[in-house]
N, C-alpha and C. Protein backbone atom coordinates (compact mmCIF):
# COMPACT_ATOMS: atom_id res chain seq x y z
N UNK A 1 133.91 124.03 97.87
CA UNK A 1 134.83 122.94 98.07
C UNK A 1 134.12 121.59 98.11
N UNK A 2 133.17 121.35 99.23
CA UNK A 2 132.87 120.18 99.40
C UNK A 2 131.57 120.35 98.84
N UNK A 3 130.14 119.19 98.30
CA UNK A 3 128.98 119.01 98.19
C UNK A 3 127.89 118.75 99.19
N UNK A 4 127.65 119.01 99.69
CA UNK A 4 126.71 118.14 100.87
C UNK A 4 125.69 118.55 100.88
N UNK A 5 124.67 118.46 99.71
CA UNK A 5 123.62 118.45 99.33
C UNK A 5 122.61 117.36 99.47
N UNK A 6 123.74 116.22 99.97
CA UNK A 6 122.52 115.28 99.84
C UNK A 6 122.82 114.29 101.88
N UNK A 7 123.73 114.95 101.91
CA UNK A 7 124.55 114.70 103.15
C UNK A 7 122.97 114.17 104.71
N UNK A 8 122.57 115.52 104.96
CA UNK A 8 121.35 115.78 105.21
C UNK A 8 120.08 114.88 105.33
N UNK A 9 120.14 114.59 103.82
CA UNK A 9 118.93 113.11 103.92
C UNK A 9 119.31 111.98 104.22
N UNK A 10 120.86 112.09 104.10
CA UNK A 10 121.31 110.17 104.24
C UNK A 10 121.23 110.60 105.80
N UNK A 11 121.66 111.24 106.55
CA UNK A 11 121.71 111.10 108.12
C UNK A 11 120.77 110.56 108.52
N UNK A 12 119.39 111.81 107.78
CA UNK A 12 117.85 111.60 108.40
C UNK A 12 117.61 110.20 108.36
N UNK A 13 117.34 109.40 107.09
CA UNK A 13 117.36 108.47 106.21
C UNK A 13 117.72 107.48 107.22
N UNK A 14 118.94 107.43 108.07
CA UNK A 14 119.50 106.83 108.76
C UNK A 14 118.89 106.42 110.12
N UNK A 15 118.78 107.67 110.66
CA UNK A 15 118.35 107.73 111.61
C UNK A 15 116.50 107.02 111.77
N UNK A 16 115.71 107.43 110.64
CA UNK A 16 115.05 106.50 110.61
C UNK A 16 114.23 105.01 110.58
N UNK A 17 115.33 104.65 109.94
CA UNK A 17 115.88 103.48 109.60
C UNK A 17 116.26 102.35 110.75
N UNK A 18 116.72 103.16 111.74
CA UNK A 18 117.27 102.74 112.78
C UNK A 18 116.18 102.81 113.41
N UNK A 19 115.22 104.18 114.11
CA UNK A 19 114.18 104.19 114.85
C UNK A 19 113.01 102.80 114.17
N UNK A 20 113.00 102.81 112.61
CA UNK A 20 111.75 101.43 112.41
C UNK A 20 112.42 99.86 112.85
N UNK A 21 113.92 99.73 112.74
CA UNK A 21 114.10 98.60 113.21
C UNK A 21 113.93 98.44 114.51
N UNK A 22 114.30 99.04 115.02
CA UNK A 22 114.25 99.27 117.03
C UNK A 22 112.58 98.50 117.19
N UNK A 23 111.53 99.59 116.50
CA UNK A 23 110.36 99.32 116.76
C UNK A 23 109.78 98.34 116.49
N UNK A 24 110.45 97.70 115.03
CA UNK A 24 109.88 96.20 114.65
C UNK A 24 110.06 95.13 115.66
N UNK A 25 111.38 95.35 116.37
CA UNK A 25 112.04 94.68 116.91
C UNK A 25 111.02 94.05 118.59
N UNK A 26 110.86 95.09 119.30
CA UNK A 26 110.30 95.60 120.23
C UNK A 26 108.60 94.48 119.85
N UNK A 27 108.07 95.02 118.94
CA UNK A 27 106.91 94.04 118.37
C UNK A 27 107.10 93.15 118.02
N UNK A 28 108.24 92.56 117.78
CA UNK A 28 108.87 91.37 117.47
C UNK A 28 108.55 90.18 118.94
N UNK A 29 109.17 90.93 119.66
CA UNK A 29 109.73 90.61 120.79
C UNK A 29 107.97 90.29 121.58
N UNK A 30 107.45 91.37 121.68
CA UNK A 30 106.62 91.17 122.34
C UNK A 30 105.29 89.70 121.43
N UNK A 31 105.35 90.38 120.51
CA UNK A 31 104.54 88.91 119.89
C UNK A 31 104.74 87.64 120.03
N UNK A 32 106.02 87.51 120.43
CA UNK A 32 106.97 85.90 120.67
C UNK A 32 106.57 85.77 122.19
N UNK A 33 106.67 86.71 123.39
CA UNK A 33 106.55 86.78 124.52
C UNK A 33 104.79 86.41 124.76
N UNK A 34 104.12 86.73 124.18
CA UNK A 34 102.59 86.71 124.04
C UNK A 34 102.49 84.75 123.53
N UNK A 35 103.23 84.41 122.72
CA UNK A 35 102.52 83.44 121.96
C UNK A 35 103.57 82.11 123.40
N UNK A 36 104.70 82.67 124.19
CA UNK A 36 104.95 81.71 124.73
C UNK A 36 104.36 81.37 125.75
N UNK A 37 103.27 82.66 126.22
CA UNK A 37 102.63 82.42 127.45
C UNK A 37 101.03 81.59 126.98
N UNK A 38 100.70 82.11 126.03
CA UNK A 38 99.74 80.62 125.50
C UNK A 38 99.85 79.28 125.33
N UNK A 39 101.15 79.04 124.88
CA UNK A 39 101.29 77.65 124.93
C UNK A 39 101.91 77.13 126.47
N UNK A 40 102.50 77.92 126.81
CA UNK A 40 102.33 77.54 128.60
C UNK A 40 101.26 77.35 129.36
N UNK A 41 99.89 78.36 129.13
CA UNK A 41 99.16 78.09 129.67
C UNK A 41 98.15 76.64 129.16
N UNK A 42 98.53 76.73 127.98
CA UNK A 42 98.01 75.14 127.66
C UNK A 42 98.56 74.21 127.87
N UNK A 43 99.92 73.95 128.33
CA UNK A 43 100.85 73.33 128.44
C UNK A 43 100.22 72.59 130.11
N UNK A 44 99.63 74.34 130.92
CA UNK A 44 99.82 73.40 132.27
C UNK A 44 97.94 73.01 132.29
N UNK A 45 97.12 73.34 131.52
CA UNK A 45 95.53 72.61 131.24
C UNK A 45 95.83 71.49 131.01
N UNK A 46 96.86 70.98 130.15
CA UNK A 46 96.60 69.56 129.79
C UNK A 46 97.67 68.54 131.00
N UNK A 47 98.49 69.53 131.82
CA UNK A 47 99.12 69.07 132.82
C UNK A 47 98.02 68.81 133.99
N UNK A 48 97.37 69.78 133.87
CA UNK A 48 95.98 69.33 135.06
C UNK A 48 95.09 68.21 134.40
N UNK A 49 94.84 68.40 133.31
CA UNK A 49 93.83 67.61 132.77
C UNK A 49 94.26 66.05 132.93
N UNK A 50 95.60 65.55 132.88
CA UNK A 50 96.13 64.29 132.94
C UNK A 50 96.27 64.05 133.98
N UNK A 51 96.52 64.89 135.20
CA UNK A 51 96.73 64.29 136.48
C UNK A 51 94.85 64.23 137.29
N UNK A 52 94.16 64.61 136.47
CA UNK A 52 92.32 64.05 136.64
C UNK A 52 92.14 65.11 137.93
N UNK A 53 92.76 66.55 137.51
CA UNK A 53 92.06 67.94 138.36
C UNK A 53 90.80 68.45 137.72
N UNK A 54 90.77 68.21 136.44
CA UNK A 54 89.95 68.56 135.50
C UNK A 54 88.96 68.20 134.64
N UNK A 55 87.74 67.48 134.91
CA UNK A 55 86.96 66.85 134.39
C UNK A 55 87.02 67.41 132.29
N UNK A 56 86.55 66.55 132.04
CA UNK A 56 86.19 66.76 130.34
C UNK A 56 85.90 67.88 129.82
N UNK A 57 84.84 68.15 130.68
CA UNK A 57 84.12 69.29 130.05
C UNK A 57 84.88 70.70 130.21
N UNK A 58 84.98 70.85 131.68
CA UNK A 58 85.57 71.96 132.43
C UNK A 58 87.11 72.23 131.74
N UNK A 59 87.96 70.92 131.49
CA UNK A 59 89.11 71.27 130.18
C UNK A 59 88.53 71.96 128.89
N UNK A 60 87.40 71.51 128.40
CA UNK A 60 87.29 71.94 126.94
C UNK A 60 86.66 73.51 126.81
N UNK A 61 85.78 73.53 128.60
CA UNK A 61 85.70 74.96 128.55
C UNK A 61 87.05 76.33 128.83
N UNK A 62 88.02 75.74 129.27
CA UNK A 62 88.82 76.70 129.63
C UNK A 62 90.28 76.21 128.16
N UNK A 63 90.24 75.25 127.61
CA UNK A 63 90.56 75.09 126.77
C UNK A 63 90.31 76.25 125.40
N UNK A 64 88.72 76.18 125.45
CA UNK A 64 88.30 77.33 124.49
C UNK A 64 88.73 78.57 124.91
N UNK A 65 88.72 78.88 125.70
CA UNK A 65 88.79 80.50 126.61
C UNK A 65 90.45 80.87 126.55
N UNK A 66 90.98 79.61 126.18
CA UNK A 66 92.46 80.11 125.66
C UNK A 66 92.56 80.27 124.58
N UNK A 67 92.26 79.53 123.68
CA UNK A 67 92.34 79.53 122.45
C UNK A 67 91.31 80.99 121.56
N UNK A 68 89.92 81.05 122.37
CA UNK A 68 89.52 82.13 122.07
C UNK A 68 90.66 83.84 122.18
N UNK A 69 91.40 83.79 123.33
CA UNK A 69 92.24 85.12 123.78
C UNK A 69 93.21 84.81 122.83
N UNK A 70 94.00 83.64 122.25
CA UNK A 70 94.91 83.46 121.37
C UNK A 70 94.00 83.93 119.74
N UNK A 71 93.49 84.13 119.54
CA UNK A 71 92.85 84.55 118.19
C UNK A 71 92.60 85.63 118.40
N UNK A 72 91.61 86.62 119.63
CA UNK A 72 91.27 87.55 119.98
C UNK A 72 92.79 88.28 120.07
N UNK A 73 93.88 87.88 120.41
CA UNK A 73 95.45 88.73 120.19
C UNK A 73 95.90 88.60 119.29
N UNK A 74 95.82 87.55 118.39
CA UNK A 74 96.43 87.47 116.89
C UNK A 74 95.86 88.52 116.22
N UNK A 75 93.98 88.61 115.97
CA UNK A 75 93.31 90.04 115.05
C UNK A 75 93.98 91.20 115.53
N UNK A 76 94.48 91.18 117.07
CA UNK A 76 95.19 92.68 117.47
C UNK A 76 96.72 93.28 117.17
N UNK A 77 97.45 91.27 116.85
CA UNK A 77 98.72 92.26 115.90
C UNK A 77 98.54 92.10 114.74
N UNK A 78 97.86 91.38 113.67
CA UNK A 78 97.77 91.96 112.57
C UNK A 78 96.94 92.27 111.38
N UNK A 79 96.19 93.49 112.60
CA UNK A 79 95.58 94.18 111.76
C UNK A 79 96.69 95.16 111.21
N UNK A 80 96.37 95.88 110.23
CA UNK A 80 97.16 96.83 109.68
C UNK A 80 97.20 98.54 109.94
């Protein structure tokens, strides 16, 4: 009567489909969550740095040390 030969793979098909968006999503999410806490934390260095908590140097060293962990997490999402 009926065919459902191919019935089977569209479900699977489906169901997969669904599990890779979920997951993109999820890494999505978290990469955006990662990149807003970097620019916050630079946000409040240069908030110290203007109100003169932070001498020159001592900004440009913790300046680097952000910017270093912001590159050091970028090679970690995309590598392949």
């Amino acid at each position: 009567m009926h065919n459902y030969d191919l019935h089977g793979f569209g479900m699977g098909f489906g169901f997969w489909l669904i599990i890779l968006l979920v997951l993109f999503f999820i890494f999505y999410q978290l990469k955006e969550k990662n990149n807003k806490k970097r620019s916050s934390a630079k946000e409040i260095l240069d908030k110290r740095y203007a109100k003169g908590e932070l001498d020159t140097d001592e900004y440009h060293e913790r300046l680097n040390e952000i910017l270093s962990t912001q590159r050091s997490d970028d090679d970690l999402f995309s590598k392949d």
